[in-house]
Protein backbone atom coordinates (compact mmCIF):
# COMPACT_ATOMS: atom_id res chain seq x y z
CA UNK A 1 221.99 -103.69 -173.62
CA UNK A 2 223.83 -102.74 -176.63
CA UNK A 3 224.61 -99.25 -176.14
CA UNK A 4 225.80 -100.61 -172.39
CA UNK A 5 228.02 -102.92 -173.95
CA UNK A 6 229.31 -102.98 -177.25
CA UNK A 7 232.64 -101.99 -178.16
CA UNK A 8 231.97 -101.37 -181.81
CA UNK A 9 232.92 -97.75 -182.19
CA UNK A 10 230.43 -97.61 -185.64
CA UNK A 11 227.40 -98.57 -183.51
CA UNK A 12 228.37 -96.88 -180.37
CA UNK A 13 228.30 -93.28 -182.49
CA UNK A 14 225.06 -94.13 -184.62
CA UNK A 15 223.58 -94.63 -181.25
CA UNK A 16 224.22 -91.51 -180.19
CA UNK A 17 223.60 -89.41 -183.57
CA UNK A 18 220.00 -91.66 -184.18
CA UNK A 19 218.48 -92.68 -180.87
CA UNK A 20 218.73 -89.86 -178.22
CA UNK A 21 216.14 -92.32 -175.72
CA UNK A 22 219.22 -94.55 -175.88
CA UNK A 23 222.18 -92.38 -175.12
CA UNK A 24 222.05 -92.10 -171.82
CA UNK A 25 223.10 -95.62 -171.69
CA UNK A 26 226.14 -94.92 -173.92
CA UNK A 27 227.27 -92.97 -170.44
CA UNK A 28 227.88 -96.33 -168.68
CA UNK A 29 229.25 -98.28 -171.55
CA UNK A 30 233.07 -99.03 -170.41
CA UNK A 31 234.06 -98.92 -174.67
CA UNK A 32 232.87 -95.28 -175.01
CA UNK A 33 235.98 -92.59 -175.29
CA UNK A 34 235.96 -88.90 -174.53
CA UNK A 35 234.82 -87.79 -177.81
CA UNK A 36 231.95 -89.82 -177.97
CA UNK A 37 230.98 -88.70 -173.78
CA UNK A 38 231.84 -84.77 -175.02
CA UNK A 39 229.00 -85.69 -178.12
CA UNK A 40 226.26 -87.23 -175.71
CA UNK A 41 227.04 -84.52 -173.18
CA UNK A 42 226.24 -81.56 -175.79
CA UNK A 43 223.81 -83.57 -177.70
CA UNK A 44 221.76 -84.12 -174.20
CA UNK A 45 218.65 -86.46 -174.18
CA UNK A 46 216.45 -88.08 -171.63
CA UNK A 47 218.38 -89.00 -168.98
CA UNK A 48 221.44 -87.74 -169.70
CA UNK A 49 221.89 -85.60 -167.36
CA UNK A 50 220.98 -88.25 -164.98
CA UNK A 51 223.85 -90.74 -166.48
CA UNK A 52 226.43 -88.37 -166.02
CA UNK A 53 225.74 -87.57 -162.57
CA UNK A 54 225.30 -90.98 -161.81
CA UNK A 55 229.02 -91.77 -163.44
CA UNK A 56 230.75 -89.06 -161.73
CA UNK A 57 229.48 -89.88 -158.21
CA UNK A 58 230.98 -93.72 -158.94
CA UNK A 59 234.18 -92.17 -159.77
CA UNK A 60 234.61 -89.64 -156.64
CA UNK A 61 233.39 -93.09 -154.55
CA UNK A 62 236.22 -95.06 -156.63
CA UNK A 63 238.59 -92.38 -155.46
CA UNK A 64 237.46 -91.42 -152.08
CA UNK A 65 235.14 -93.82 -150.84
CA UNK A 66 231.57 -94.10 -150.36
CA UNK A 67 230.29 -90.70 -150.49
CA UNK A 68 228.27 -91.09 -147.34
CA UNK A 69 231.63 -91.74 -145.11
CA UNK A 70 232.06 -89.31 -142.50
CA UNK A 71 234.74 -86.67 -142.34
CA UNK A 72 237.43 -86.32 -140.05
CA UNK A 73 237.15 -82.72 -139.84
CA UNK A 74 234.45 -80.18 -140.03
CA UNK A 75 232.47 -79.32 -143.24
CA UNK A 76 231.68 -76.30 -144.72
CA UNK A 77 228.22 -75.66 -144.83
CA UNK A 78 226.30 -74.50 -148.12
């Protein structure tokens, strides 16, 4: 719960140097600033990879919607 919620920029970045199981969590803490993301990105961990997924799909749903809405238009295909 801390790493989700503090806003205490001292224990937000020992987090991330001293407890990689935990920085996946610093992902969806709202207190956590582009330098400390850019860290946890390149530092990597369990789960990371997952977080930041995760928090990108909530912000293209924040901007366009849920992500399963259907288009207007055709879609390109893969």
């Amino acid at each position: 719960m801390l790493a989700c919620e503090t806003a205490d920029e001292d224990i937000l970045w020992h987090i991330a140097h001293e407890a990689p199981e935990l920085r996946r969590w610093l992902v969806a803490n709202p207190h956590a600033d582009a330098l400390l993301l850019e860290y946890v990105a390149q530092a990597s961990g369990p789960g990371v990879n997952e977080a930041f997924h995760v928090f990108f799909a909530s912000m293209d749903e924040s901007v366009d919607g849920p992500a399963d809405r259907p288009t207007d238009g055709p879609t390109e295909s893969a």
